[in-house]
PDB file of N, CA and C in Angstrom:
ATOM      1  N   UNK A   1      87.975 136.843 115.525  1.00  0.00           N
ATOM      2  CA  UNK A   1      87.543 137.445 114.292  1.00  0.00           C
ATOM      3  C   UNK A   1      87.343 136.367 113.224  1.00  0.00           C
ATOM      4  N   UNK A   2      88.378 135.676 113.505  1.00  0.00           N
ATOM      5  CA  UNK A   2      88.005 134.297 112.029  1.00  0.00           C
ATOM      6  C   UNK A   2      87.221 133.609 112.365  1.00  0.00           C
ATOM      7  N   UNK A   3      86.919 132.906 113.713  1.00  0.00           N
ATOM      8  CA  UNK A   3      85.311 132.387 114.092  1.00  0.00           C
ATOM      9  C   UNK A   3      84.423 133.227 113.317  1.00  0.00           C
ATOM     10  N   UNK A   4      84.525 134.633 114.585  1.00  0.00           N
ATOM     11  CA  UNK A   4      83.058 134.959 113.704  1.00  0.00           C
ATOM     12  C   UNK A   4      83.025 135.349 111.728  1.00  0.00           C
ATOM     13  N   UNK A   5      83.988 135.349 111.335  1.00  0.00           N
ATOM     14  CA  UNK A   5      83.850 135.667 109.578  1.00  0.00           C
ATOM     15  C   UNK A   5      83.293 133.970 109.736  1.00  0.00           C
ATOM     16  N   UNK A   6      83.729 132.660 110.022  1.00  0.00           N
ATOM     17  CA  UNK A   6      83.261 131.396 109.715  1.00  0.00           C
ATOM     18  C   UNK A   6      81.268 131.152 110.486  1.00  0.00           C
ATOM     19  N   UNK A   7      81.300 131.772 111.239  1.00  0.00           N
ATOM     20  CA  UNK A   7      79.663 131.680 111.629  1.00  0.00           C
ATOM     21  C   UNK A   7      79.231 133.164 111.244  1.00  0.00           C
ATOM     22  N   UNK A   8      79.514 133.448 110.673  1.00  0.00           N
ATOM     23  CA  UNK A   8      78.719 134.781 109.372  1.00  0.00           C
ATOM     24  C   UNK A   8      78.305 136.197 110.520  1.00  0.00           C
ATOM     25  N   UNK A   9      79.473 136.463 111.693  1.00  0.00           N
ATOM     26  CA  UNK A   9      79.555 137.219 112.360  1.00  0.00           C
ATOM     27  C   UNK A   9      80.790 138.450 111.832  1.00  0.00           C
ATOM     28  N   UNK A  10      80.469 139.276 110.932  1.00  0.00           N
ATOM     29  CA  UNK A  10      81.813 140.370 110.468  1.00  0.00           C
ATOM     30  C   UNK A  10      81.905 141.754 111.300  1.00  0.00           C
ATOM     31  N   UNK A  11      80.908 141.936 111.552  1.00  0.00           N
ATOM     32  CA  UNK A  11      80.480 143.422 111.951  1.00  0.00           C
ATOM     33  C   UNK A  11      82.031 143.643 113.264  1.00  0.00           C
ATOM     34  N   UNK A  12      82.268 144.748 113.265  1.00  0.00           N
ATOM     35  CA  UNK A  12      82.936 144.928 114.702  1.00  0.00           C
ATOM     36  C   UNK A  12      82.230 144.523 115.738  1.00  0.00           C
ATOM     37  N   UNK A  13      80.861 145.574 115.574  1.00  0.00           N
ATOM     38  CA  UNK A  13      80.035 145.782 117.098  1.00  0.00           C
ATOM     39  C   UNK A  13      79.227 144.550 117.103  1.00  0.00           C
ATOM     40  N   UNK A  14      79.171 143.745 116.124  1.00  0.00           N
ATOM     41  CA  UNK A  14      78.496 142.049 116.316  1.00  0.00           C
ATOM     42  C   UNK A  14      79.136 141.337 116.993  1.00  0.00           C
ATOM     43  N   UNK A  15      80.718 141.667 116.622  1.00  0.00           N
ATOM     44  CA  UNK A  15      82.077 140.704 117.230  1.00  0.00           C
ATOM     45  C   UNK A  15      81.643 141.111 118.651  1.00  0.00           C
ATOM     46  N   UNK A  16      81.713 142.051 119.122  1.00  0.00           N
ATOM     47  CA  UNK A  16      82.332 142.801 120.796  1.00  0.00           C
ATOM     48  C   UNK A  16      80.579 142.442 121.356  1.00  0.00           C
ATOM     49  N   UNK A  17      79.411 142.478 120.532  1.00  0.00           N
ATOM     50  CA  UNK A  17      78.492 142.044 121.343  1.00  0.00           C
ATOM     51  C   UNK A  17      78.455 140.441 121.385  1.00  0.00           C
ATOM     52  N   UNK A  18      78.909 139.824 120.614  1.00  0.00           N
ATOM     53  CA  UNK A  18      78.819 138.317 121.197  1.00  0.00           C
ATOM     54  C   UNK A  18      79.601 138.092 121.915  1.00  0.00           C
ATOM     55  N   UNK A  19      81.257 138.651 122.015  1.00  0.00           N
ATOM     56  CA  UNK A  19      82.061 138.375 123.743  1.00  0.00           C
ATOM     57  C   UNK A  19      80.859 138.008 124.535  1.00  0.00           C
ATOM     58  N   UNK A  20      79.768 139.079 124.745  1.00  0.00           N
ATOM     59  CA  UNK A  20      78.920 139.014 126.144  1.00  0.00           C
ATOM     60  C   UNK A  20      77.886 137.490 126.014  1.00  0.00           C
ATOM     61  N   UNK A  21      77.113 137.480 124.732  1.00  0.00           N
ATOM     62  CA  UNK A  21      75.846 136.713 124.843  1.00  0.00           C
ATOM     63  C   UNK A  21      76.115 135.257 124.620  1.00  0.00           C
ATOM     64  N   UNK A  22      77.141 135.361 123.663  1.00  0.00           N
ATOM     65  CA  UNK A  22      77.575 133.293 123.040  1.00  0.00           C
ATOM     66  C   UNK A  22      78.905 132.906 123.637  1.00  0.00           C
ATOM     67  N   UNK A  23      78.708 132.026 124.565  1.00  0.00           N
ATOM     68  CA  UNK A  23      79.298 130.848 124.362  1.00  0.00           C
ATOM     69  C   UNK A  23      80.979 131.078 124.404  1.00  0.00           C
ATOM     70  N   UNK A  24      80.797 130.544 122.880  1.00  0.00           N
ATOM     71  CA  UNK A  24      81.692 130.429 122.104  1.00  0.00           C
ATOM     72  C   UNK A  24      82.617 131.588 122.087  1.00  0.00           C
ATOM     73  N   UNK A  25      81.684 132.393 122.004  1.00  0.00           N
ATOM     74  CA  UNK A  25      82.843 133.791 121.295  1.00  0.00           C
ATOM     75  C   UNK A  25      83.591 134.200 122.674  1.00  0.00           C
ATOM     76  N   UNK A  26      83.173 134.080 123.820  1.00  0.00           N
ATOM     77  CA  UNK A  26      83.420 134.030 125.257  1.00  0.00           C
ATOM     78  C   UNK A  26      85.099 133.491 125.556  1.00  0.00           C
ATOM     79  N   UNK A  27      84.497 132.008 125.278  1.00  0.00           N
ATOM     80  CA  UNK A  27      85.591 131.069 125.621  1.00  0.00           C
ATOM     81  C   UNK A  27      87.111 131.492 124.479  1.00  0.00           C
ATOM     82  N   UNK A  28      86.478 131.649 123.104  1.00  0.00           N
ATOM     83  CA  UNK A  28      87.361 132.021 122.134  1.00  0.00           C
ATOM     84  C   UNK A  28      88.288 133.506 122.794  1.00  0.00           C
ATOM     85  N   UNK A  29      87.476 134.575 123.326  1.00  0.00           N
ATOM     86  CA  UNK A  29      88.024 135.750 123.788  1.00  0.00           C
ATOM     87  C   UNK A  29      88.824 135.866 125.444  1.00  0.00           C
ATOM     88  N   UNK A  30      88.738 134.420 125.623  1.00  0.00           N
ATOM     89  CA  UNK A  30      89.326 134.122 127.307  1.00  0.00           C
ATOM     90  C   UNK A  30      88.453 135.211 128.292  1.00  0.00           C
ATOM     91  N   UNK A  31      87.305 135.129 128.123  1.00  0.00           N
ATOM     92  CA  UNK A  31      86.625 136.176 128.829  1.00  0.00           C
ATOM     93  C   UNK A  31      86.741 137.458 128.909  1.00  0.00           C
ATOM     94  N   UNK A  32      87.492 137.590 127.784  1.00  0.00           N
ATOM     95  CA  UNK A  32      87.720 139.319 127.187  1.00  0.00           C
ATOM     96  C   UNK A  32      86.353 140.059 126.485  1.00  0.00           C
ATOM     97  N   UNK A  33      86.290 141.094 126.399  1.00  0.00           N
ATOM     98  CA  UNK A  33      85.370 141.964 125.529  1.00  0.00           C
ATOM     99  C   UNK A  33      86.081 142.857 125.016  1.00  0.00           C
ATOM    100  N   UNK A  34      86.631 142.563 123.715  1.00  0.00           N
ATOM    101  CA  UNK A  34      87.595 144.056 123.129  1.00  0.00           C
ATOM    102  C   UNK A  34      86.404 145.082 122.425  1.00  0.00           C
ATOM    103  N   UNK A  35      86.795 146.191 122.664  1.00  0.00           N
ATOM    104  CA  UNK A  35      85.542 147.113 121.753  1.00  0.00           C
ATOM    105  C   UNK A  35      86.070 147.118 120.676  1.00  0.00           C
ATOM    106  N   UNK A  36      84.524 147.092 120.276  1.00  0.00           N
ATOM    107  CA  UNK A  36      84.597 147.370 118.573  1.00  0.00           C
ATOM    108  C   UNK A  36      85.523 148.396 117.733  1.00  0.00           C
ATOM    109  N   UNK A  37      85.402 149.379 118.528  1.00  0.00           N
ATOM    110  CA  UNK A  37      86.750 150.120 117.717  1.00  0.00           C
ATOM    111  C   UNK A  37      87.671 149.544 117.287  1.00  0.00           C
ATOM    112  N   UNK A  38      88.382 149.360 118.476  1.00  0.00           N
ATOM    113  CA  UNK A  38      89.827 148.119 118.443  1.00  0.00           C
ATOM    114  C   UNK A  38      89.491 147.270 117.765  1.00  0.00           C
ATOM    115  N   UNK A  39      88.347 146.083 117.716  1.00  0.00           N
ATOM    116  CA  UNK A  39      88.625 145.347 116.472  1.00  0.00           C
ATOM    117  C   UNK A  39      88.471 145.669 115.412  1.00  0.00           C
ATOM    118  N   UNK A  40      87.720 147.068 114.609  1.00  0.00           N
ATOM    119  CA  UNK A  40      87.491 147.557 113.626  1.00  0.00           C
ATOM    120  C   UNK A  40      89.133 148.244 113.161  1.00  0.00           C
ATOM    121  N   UNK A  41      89.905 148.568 113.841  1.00  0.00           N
ATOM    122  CA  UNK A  41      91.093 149.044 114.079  1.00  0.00           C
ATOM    123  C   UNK A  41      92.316 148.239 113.692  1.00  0.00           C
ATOM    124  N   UNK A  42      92.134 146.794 114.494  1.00  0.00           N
ATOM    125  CA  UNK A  42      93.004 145.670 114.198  1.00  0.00           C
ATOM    126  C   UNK A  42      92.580 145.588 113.052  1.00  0.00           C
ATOM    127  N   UNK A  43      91.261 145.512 112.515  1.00  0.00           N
ATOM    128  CA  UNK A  43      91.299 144.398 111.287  1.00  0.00           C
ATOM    129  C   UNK A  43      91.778 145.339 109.662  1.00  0.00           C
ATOM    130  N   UNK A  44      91.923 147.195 110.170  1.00  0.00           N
ATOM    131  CA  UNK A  44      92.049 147.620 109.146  1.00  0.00           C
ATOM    132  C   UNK A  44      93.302 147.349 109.036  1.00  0.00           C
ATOM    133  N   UNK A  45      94.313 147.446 109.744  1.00  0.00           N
ATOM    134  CA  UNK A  45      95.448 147.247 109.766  1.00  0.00           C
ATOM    135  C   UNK A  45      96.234 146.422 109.142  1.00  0.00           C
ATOM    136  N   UNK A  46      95.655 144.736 109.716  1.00  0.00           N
ATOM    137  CA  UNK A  46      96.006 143.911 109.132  1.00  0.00           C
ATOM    138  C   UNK A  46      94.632 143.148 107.891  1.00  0.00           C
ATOM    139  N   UNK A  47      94.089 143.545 107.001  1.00  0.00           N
ATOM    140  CA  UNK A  47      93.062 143.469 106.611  1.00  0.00           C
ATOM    141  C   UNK A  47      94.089 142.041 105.824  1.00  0.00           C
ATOM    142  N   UNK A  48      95.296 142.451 105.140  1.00  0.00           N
ATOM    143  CA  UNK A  48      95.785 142.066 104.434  1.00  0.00           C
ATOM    144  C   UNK A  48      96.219 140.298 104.769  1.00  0.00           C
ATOM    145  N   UNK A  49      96.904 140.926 105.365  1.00  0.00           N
ATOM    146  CA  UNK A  49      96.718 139.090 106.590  1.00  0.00           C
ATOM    147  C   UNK A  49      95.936 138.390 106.891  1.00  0.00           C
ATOM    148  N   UNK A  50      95.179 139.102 107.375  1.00  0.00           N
ATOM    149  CA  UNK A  50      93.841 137.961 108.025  1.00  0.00           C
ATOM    150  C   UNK A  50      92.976 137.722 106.674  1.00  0.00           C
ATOM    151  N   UNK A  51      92.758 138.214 105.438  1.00  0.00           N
ATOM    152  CA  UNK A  51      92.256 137.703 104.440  1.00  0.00           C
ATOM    153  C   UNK A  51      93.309 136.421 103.916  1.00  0.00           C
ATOM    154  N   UNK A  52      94.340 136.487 103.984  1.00  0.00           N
ATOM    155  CA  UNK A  52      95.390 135.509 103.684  1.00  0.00           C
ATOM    156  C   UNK A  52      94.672 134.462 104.871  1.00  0.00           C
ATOM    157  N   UNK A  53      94.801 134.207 106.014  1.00  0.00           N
ATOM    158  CA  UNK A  53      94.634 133.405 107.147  1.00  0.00           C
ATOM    159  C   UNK A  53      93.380 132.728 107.000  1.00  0.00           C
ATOM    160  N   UNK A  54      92.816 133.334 106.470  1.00  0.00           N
ATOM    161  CA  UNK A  54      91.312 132.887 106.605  1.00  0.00           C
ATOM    162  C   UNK A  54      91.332 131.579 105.045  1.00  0.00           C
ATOM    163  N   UNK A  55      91.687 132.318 103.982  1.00  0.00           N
ATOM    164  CA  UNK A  55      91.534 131.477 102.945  1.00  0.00           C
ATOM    165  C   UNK A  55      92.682 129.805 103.622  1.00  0.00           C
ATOM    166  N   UNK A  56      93.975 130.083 104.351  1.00  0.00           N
ATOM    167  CA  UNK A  56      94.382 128.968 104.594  1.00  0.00           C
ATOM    168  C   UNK A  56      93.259 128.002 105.733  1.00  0.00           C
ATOM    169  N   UNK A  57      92.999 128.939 106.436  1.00  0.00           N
ATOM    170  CA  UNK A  57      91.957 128.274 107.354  1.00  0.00           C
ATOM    171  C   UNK A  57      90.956 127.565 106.730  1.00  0.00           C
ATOM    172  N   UNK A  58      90.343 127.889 105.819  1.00  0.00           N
ATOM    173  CA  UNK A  58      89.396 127.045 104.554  1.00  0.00           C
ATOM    174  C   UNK A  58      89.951 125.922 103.765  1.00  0.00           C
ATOM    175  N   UNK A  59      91.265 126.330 103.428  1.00  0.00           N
ATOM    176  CA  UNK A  59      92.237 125.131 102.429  1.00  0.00           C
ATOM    177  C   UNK A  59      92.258 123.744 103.720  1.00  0.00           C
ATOM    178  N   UNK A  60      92.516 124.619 105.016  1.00  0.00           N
ATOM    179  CA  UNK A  60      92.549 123.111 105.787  1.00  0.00           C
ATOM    180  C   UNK A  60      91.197 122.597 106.634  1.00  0.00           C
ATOM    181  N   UNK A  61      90.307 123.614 106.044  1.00  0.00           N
ATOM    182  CA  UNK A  61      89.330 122.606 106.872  1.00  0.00           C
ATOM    183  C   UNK A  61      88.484 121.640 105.858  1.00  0.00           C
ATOM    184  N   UNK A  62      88.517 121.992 104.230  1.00  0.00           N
ATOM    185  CA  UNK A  62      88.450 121.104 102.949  1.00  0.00           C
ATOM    186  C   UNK A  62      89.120 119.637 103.332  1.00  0.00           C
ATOM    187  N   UNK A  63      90.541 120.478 103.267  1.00  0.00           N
ATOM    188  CA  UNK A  63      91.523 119.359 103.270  1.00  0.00           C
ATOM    189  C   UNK A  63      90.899 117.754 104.034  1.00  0.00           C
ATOM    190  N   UNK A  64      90.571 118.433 105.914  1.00  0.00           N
ATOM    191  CA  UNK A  64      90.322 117.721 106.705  1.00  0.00           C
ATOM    192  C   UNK A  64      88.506 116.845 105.947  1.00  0.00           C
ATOM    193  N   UNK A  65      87.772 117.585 105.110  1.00  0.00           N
ATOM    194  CA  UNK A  65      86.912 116.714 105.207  1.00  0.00           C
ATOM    195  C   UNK A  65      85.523 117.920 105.845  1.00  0.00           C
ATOM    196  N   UNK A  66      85.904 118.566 106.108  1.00  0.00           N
ATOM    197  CA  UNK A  66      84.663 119.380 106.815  1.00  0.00           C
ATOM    198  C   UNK A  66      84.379 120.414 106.008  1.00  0.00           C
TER     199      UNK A  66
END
Protein backbone atom coordinates (compact mmCIF):
# COMPACT_ATOMS: atom_id res chain seq x y z
CA UNK A 1 0.00 0.00 0.00
CA UNK A 2 2.84 2.58 0.76
CA UNK A 3 4.59 1.66 -2.60
CA UNK A 4 1.69 2.17 -4.37
CA UNK A 5 0.54 5.76 -2.37
CA UNK A 6 4.65 6.53 -3.41
CA UNK A 7 4.11 5.61 -7.36
CA UNK A 8 0.61 7.46 -7.29
CA UNK A 9 -1.23 3.98 -7.09
CA UNK A 10 -4.25 4.63 -4.07
CA UNK A 11 -7.23 3.04 -5.45
CA UNK A 12 -7.95 -0.48 -3.73
CA UNK A 13 -8.89 -2.14 -7.08
CA UNK A 14 -5.57 -0.34 -8.72
CA UNK A 15 -3.59 -1.92 -5.70
CA UNK A 16 -5.11 -5.73 -6.25
CA UNK A 17 -4.86 -5.11 -10.15
CA UNK A 18 -1.19 -4.41 -10.18
CA UNK A 19 -0.41 -7.69 -7.81
CA UNK A 20 -1.17 -9.25 -11.42
CA UNK A 21 0.45 -6.80 -14.22
CA UNK A 22 3.80 -4.95 -12.42
CA UNK A 23 6.64 -6.23 -11.40
CA UNK A 24 7.09 -4.65 -8.52
CA UNK A 25 3.85 -4.77 -6.85
CA UNK A 26 4.26 -8.72 -7.40
CA UNK A 27 7.53 -9.12 -5.74
CA UNK A 28 6.37 -6.45 -2.96
CA UNK A 29 3.05 -8.84 -2.41
CA UNK A 30 5.33 -12.24 -2.34
CA UNK A 31 3.13 -13.33 -5.13
CA UNK A 32 -0.01 -12.61 -3.29
CA UNK A 33 -3.18 -10.88 -4.79
CA UNK A 34 -5.24 -9.55 -1.77
CA UNK A 35 -8.72 -8.24 -3.02
CA UNK A 36 -9.56 -5.02 -2.99
CA UNK A 37 -12.05 -5.26 -0.41
CA UNK A 38 -9.53 -6.40 2.11
CA UNK A 39 -7.27 -3.73 1.24
CA UNK A 40 -10.00 -1.12 1.19
CA UNK A 41 -10.86 -2.76 4.65
CA UNK A 42 -7.26 -2.79 6.09
CA UNK A 43 -6.67 0.65 5.16
CA UNK A 44 -10.01 1.92 6.82
CA UNK A 45 -9.05 0.50 9.84
CA UNK A 46 -5.79 1.54 10.20
CA UNK A 47 -6.15 4.78 8.07
CA UNK A 48 -4.67 6.37 11.14
CA UNK A 49 -1.32 4.60 11.10
CA UNK A 50 -0.44 4.20 7.84
CA UNK A 51 -0.92 8.06 7.31
CA UNK A 52 1.58 8.34 10.29
CA UNK A 53 4.01 5.62 8.37
CA UNK A 54 3.95 7.10 5.30
CA UNK A 55 4.86 10.76 6.40
CA UNK A 56 7.97 8.88 8.39
CA UNK A 57 8.67 7.02 5.22
CA UNK A 58 9.10 10.57 3.45
CA UNK A 59 11.10 12.17 6.56
CA UNK A 60 13.59 9.25 5.69
CA UNK A 61 13.76 9.16 2.26
CA UNK A 62 14.56 13.38 2.38
CA UNK A 63 16.77 12.57 5.04
CA UNK A 64 18.67 9.91 2.75
CA UNK A 65 18.94 12.41 -0.18
CA UNK A 66 16.22 11.01 -2.50
Amino acid sequence: MLYGYCVGVASSRRLEKRTYEDVAFRIIAAGQHPDHTALAEFRRRHLKELSGLFVQVLALCQKQGW
